[in-house]
C-alpha atoms as a PDB file:
ATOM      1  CA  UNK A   1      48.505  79.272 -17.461  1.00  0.00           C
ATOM      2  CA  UNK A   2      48.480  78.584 -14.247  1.00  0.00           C
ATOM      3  CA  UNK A   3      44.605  79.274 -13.804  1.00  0.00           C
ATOM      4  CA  UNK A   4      43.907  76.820 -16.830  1.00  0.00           C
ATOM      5  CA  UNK A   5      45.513  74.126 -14.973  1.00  0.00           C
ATOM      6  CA  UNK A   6      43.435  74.630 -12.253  1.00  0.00           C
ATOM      7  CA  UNK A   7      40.339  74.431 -14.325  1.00  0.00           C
ATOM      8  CA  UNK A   8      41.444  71.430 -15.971  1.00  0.00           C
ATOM      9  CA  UNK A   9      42.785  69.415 -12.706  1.00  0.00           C
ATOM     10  CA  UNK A  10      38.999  71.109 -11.553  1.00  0.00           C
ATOM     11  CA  UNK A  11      37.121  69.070 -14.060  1.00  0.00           C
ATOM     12  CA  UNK A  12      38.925  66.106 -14.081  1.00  0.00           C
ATOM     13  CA  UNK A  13      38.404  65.888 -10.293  1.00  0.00           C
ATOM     14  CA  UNK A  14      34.660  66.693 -10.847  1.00  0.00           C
ATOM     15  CA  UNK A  15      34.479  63.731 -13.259  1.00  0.00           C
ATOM     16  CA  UNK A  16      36.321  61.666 -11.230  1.00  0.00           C
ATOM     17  CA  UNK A  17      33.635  62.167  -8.364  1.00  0.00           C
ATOM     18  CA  UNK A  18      30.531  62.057 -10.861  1.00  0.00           C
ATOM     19  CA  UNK A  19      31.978  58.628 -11.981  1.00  0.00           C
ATOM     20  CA  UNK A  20      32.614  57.374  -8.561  1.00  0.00           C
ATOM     21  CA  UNK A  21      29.378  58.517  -7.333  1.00  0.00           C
ATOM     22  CA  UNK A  22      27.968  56.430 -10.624  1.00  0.00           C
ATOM     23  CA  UNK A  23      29.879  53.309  -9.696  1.00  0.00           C
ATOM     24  CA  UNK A  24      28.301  53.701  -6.186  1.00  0.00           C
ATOM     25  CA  UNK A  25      25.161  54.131  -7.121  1.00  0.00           C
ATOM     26  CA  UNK A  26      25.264  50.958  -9.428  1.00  0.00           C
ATOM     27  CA  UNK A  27      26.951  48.826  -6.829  1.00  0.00           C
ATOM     28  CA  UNK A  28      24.247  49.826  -4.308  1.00  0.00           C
ATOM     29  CA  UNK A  29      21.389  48.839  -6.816  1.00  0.00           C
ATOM     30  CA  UNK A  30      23.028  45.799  -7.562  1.00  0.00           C
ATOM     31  CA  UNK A  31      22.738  44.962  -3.999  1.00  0.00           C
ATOM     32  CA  UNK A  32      18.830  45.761  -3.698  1.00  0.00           C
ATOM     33  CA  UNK A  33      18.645  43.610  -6.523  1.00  0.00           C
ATOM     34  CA  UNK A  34      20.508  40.636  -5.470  1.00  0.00           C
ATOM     35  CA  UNK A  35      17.845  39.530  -2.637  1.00  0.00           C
ATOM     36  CA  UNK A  36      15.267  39.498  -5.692  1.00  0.00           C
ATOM     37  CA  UNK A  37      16.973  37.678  -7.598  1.00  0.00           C
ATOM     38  CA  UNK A  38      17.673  35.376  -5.273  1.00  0.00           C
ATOM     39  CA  UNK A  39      14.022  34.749  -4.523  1.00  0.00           C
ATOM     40  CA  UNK A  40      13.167  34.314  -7.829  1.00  0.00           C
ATOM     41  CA  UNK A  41      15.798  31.747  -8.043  1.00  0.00           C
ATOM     42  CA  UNK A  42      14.413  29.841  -5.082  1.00  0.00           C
ATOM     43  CA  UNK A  43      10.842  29.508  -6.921  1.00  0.00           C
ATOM     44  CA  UNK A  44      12.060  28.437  -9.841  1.00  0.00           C
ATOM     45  CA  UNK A  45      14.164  25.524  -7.912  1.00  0.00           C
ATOM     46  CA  UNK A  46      10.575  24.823  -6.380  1.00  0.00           C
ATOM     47  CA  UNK A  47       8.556  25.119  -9.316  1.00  0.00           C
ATOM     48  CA  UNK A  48      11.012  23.134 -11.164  1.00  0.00           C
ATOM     49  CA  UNK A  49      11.232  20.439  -8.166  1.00  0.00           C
ATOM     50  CA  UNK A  50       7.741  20.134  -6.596  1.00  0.00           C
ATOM     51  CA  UNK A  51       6.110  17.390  -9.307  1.00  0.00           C
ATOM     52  CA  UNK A  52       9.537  15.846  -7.922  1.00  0.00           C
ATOM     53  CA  UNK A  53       7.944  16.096  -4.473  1.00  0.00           C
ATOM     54  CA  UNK A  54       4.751  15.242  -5.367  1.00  0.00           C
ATOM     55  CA  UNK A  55       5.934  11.842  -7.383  1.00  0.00           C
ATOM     56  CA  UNK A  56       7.966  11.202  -4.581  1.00  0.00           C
ATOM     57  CA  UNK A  57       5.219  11.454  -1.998  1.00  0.00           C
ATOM     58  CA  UNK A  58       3.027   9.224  -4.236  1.00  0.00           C
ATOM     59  CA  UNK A  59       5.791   6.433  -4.555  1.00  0.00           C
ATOM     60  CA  UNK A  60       5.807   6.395  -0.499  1.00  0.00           C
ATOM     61  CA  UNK A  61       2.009   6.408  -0.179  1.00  0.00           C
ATOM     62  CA  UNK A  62       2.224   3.222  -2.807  1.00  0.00           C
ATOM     63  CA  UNK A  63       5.053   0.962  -0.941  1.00  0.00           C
ATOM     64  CA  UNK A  64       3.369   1.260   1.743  1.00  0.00           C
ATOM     65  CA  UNK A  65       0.276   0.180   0.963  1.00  0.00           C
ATOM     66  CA  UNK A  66       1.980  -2.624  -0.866  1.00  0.00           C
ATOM     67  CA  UNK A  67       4.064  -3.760   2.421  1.00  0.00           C
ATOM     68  CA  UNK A  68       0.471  -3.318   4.089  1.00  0.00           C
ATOM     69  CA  UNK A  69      -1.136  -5.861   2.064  1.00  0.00           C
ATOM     70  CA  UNK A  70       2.321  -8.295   1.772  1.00  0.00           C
ATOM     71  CA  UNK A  71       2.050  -8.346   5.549  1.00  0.00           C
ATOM     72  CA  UNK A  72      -1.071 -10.636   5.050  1.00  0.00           C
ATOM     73  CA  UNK A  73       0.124 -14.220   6.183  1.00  0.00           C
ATOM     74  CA  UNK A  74      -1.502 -17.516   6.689  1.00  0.00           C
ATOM     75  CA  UNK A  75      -2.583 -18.224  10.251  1.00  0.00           C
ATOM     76  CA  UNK A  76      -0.014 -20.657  12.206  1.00  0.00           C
ATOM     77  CA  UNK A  77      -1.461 -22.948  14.994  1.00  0.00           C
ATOM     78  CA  UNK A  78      -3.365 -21.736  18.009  1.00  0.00           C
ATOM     79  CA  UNK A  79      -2.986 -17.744  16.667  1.00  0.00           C
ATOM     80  CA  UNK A  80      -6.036 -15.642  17.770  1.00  0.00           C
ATOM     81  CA  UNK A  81      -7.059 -12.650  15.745  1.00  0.00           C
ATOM     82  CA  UNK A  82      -8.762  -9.709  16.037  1.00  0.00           C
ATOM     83  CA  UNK A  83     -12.331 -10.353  15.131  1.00  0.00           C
ATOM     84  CA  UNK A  84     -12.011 -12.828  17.604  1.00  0.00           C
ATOM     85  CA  UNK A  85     -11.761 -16.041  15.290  1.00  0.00           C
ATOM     86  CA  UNK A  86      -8.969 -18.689  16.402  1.00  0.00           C
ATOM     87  CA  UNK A  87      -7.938 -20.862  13.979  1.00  0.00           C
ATOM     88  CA  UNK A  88      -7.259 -23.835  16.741  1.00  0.00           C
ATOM     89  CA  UNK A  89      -5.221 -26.376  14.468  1.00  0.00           C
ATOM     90  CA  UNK A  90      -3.414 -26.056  11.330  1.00  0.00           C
ATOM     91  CA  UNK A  91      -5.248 -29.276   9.896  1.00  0.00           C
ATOM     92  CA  UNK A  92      -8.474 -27.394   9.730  1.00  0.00           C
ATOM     93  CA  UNK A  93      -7.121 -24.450   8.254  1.00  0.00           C
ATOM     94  CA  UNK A  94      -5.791 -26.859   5.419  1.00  0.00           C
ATOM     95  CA  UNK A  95      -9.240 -28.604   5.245  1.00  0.00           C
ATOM     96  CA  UNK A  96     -10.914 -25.028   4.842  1.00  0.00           C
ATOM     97  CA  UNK A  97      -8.461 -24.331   2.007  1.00  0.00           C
ATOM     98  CA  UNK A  98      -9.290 -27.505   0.233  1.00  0.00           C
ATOM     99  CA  UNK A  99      -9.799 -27.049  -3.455  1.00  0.00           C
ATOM    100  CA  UNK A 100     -11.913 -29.677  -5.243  1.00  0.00           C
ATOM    101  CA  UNK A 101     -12.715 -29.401  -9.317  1.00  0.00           C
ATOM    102  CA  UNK A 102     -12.043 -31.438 -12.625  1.00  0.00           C
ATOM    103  CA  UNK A 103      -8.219 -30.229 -12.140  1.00  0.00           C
ATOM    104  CA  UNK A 104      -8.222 -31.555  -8.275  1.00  0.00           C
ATOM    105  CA  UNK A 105     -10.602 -34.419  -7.758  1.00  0.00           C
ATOM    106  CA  UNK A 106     -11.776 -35.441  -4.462  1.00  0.00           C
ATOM    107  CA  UNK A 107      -9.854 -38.089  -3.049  1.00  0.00           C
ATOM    108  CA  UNK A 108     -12.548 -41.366  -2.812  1.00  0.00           C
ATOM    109  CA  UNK A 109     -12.373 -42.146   0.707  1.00  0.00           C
ATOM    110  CA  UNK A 110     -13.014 -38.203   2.091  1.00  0.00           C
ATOM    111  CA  UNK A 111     -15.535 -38.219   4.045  1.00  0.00           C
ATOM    112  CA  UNK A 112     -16.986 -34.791   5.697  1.00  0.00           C
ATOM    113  CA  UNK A 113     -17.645 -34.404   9.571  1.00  0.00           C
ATOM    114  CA  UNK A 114     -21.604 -34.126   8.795  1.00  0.00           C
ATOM    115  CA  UNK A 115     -24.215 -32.033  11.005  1.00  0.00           C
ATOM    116  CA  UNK A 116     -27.814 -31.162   9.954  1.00  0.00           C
ATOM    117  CA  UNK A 117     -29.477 -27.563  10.194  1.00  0.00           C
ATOM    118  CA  UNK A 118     -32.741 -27.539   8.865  1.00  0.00           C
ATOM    119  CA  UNK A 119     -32.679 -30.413   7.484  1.00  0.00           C
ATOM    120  CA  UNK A 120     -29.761 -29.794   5.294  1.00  0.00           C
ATOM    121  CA  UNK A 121     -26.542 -31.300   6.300  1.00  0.00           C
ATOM    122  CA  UNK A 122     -22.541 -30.083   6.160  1.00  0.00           C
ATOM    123  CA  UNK A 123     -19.296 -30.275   8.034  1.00  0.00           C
ATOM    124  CA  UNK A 124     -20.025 -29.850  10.905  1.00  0.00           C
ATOM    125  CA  UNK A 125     -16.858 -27.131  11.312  1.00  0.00           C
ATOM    126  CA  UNK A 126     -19.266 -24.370   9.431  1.00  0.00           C
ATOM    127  CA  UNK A 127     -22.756 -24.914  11.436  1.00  0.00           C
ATOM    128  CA  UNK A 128     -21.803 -22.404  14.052  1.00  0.00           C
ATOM    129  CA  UNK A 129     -21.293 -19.706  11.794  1.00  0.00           C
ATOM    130  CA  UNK A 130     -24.392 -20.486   9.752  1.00  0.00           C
ATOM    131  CA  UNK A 131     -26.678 -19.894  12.390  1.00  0.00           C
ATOM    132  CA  UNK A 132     -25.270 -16.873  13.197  1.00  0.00           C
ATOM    133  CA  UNK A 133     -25.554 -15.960   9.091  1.00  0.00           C
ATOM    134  CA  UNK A 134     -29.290 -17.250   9.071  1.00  0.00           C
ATOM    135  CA  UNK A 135     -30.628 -15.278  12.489  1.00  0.00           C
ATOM    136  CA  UNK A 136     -28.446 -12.207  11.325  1.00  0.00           C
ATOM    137  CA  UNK A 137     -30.767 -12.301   7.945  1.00  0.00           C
ATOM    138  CA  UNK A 138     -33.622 -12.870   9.639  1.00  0.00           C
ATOM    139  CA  UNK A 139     -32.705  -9.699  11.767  1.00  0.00           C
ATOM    140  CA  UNK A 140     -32.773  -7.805   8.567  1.00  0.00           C
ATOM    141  CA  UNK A 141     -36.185  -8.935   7.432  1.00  0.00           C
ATOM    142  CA  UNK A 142     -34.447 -10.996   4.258  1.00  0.00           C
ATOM    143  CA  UNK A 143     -35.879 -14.161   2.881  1.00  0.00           C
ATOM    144  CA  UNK A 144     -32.334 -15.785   2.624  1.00  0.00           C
ATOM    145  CA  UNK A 145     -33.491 -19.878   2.404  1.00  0.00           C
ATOM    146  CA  UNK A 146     -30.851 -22.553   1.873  1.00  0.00           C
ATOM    147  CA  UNK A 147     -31.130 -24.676  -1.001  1.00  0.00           C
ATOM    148  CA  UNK A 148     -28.802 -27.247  -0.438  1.00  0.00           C
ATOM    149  CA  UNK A 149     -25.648 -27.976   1.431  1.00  0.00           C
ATOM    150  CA  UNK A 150     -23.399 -31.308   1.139  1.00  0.00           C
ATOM    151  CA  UNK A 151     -24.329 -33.595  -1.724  1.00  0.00           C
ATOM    152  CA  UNK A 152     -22.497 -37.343  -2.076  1.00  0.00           C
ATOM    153  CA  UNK A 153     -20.771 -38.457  -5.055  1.00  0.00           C
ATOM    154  CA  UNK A 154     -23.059 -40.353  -6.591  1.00  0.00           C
ATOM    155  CA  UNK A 155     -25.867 -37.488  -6.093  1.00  0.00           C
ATOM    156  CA  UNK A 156     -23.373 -35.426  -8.196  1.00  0.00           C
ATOM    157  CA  UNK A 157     -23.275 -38.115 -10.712  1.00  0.00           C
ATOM    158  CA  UNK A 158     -27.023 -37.570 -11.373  1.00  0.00           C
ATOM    159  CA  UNK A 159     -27.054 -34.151 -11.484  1.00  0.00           C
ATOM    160  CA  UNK A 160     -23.871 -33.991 -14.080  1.00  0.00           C
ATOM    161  CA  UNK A 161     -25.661 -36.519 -16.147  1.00  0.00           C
ATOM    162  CA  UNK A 162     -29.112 -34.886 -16.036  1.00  0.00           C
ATOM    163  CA  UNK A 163     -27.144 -31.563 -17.224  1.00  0.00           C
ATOM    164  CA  UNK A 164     -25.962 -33.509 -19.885  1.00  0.00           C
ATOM    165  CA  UNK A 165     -28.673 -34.755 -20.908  1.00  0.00           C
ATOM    166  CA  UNK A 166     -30.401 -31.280 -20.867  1.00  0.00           C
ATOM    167  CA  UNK A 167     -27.300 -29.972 -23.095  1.00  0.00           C
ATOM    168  CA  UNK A 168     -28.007 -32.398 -25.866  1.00  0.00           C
ATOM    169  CA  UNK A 169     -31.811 -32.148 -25.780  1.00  0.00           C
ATOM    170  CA  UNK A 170     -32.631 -27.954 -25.509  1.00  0.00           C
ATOM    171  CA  UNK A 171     -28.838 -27.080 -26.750  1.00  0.00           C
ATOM    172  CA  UNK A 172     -28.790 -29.673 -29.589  1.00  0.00           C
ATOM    173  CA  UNK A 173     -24.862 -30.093 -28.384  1.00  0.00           C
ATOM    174  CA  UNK A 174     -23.020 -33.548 -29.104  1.00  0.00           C
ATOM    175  CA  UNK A 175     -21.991 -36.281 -26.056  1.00  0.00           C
ATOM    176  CA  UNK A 176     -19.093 -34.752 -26.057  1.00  0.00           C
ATOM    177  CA  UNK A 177     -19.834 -31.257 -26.655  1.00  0.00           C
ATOM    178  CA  UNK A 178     -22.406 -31.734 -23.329  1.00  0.00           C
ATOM    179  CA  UNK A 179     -19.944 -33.701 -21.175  1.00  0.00           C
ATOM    180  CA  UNK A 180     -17.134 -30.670 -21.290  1.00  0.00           C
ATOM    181  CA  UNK A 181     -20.064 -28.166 -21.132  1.00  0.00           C
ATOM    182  CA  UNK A 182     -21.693 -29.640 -17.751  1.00  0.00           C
ATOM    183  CA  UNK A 183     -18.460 -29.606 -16.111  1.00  0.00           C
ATOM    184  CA  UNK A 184     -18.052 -25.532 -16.051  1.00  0.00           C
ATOM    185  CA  UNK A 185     -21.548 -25.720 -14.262  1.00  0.00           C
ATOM    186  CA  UNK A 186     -22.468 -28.955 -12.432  1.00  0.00           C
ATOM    187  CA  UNK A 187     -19.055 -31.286 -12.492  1.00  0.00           C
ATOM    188  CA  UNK A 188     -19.273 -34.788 -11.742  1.00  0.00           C
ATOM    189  CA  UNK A 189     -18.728 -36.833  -8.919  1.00  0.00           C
ATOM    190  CA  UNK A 190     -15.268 -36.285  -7.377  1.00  0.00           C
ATOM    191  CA  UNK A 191     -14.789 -33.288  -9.203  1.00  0.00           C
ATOM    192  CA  UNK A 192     -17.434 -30.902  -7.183  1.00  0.00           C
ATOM    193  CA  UNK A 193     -16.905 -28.503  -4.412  1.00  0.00           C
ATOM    194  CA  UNK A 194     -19.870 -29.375  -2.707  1.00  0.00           C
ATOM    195  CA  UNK A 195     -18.821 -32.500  -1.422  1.00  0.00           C
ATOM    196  CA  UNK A 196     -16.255 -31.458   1.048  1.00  0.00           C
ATOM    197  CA  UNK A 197     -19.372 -30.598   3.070  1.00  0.00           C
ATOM    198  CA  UNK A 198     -18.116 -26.930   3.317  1.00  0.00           C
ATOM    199  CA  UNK A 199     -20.779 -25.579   0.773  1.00  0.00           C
ATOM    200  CA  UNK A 200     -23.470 -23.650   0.882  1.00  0.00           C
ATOM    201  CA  UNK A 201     -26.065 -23.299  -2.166  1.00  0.00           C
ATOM    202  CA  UNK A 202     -28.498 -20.096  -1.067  1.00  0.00           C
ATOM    203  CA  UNK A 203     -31.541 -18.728  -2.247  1.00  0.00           C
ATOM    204  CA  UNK A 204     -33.928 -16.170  -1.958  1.00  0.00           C
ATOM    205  CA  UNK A 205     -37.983 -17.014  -0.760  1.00  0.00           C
ATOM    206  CA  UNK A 206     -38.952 -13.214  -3.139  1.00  0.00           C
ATOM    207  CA  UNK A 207     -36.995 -13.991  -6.355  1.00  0.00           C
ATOM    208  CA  UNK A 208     -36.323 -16.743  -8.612  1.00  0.00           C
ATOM    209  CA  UNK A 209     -33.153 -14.768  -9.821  1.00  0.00           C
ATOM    210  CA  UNK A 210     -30.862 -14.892  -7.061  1.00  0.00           C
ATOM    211  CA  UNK A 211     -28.336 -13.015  -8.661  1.00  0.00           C
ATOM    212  CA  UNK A 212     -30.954  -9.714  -8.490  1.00  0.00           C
ATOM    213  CA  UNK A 213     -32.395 -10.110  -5.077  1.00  0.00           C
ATOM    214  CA  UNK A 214     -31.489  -8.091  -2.453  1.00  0.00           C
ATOM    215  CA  UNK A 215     -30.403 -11.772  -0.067  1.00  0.00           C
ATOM    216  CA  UNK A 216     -27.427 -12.004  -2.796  1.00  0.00           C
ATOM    217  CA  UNK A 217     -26.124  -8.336  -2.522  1.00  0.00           C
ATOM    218  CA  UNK A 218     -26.356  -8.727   1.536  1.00  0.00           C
ATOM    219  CA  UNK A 219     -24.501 -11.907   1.385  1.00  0.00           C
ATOM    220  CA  UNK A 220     -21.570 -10.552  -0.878  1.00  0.00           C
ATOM    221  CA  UNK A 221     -21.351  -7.372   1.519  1.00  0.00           C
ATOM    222  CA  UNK A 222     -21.229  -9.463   4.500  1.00  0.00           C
ATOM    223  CA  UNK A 223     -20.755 -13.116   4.369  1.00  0.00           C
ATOM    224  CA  UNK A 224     -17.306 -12.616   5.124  1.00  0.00           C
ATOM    225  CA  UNK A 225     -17.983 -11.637   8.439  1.00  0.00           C
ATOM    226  CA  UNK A 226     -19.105 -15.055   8.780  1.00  0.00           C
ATOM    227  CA  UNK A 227     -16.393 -17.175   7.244  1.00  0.00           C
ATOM    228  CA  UNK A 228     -18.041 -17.862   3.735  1.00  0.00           C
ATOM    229  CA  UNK A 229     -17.085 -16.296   0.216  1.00  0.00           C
ATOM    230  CA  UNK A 230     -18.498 -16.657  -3.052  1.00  0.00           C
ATOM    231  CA  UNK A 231     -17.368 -19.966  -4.285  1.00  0.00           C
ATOM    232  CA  UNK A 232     -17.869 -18.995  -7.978  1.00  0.00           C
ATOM    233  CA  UNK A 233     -16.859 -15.666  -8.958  1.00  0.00           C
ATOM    234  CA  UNK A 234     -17.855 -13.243 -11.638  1.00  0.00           C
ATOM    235  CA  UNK A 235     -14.853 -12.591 -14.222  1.00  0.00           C
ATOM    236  CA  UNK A 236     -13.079 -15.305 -11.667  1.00  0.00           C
ATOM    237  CA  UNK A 237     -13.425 -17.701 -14.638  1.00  0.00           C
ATOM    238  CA  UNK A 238      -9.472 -18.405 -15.316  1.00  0.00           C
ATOM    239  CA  UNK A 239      -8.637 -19.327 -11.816  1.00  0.00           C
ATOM    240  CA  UNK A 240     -11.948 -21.186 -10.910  1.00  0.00           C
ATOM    241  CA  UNK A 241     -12.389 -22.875 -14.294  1.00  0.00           C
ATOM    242  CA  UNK A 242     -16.666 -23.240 -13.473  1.00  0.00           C
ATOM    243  CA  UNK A 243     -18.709 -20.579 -14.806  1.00  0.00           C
ATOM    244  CA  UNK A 244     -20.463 -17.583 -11.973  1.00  0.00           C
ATOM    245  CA  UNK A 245     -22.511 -19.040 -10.072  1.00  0.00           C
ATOM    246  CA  UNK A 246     -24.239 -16.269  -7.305  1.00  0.00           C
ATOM    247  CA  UNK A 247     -26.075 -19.081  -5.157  1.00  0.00           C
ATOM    248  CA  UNK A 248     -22.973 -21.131  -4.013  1.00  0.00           C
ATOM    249  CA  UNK A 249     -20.997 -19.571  -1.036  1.00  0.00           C
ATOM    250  CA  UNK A 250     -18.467 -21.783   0.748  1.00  0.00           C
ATOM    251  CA  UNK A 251     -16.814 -21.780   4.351  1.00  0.00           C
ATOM    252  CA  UNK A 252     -13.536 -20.876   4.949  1.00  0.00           C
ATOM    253  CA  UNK A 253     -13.020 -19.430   7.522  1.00  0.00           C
ATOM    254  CA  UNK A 254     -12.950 -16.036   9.051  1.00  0.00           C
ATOM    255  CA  UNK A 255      -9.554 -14.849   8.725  1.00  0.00           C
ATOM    256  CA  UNK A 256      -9.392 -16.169   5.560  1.00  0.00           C
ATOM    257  CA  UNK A 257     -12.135 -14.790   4.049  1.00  0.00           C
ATOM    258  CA  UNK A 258     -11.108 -11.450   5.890  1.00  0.00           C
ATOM    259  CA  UNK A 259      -7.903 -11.584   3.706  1.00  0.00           C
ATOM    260  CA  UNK A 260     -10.031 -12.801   0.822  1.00  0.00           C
ATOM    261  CA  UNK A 261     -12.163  -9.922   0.926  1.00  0.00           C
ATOM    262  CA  UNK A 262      -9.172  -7.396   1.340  1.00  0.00           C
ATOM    263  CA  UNK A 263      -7.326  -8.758  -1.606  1.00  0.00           C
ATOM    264  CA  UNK A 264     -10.800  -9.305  -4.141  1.00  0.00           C
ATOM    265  CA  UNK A 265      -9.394 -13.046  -4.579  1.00  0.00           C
ATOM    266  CA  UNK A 266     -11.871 -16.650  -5.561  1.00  0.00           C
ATOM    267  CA  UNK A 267     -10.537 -19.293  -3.350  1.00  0.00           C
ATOM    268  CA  UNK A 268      -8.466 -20.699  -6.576  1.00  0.00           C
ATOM    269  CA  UNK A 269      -6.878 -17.400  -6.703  1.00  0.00           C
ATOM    270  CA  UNK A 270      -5.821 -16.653  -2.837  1.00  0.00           C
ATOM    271  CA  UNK A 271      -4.332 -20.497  -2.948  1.00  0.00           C
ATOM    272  CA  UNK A 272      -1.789 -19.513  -5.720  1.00  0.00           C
ATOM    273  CA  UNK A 273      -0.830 -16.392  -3.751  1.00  0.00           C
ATOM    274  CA  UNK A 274      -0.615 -18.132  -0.515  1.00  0.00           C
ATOM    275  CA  UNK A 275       1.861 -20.559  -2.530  1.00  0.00           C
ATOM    276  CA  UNK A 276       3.497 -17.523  -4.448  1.00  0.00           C
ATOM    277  CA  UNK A 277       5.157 -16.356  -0.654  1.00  0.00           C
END
């Protein structure tokens, strides 16, 4: 009897040892699994966070290019600027501004600070920066002419009336058909940008299209650099309420049109966002 017990206490103590060997073994391969796990856990928290991340990134990258651009201000008095253009007084930064159409008529008793180059007069404020426009052409072998410059009320007058006129003979359009046509195009007296004197009407000695000659696509790349901007627009219709016109560039300035040129605004259009701050 006494040797059966011994057998029997012998194999229970085996099987006690095989199963504590098992539970060893498991515990230990539980532990060489746990770092794997764990690294797969971490990629999935990054795979599951990085558009996160990258949305996050993007939303920085956008408010501050929005702060950027809200940091453009107005000039104040006597500020000089980095291209080296000082706006000396605020009344001729408001004069530069000056918006003139059917919606804003001139004021009768304006009258422009005239100088002549060429034979072509305008304010006088702008003559500076025209010569350095015309002998900077001329560098570049372009056949940049001007047309015309300031033109008087009653000068207007004829030239709305004569585009009247021309409505009703080759269009067939009524009086009053003509009259609202002629003003999107050449506006009456009072009502027309080029009498503040600050306008310049350009052309080009190769082409009788301005629009395609290669005067126009220099002066859009780089009239800015002289203080003019396109006047009239392409697609600029809404704010400007005058239809494109590629030969009419006007002086404003050179910080303005700096800003101008940053921000893809008309003149009409920088105004309301000047008044918008």
């Amino acid at each position: 009897m006494s040797s059966i017990k011994n057998k029997i206490i012998s194999v229970h103590s085996t099987l006690g040892k095989d199963r504590a060997s098992k539970r060893r073994k498991k515990h230990s391969a539980s532990k060489e699994l746990q770092p794997k796990n764990y690294t797969l856990s971490v990629l999935k928290v990054l795979i599951i966070s990085m558009p996160l991340l990258v949305i996050a990134v993007i939303v920085t990258v956008l408010v501050i290019g929005f702060n950027r651009i809200s940091s453009v201000r107005i000039p104040d008095k006597k500020i000089e600027y980095e291209n080296s253009y000082t706006v000396s007084e605020q009344e001729d930064n408001e004069k530069l501004l000056m918006i003139v159409s059917p919606k804003n008529p001139l004021s009768g008793s304006y009258k422009p600070s005239l100088d002549e180059y060429g034979g072509i007069k305008a304010d006088e404020i702008l003559m500076e920066a025209l010569n350095e426009l015309m002998e900077d052409a001329k560098k570049e072998k372009l056949a940049l002419q001007i047309k015309s410059g300031y033109i008087s009320a009653a000068e207007q007058n004829e030239l709305y009336e004569d585009e009247v006129r021309r409505l009703m003979a080759r269009e067939g359009q009524s009086s009053a058909r003509a009259a609202e046509d002629a003003e999107l195009t050449v506006p009456m007296g009072n009502h027309a940008d080029t009498q503040l004197g600050l306008s310049i009407t350009f052309s080009s000695a190769k082409t009788f299209e301005f629009s395609q000659s290669e005067e126009y696509l220099w002066l859009l790349k780089n009239s800015y650099k002289y203080g003019f901007i396109l006047r009239y627009p392409e697609n600029k219709q809404r704010y400007t309420d005058t239809d494109f016109n590629p030969s009419l560039f006007r002086y404003v300035g050179k910080d303005n049109a700096l800003k101008m040129k940053t921000l893809n605004m008309c003149l009409d259009e920088y105004i309301i966002y000047l008044n918008s701050r």
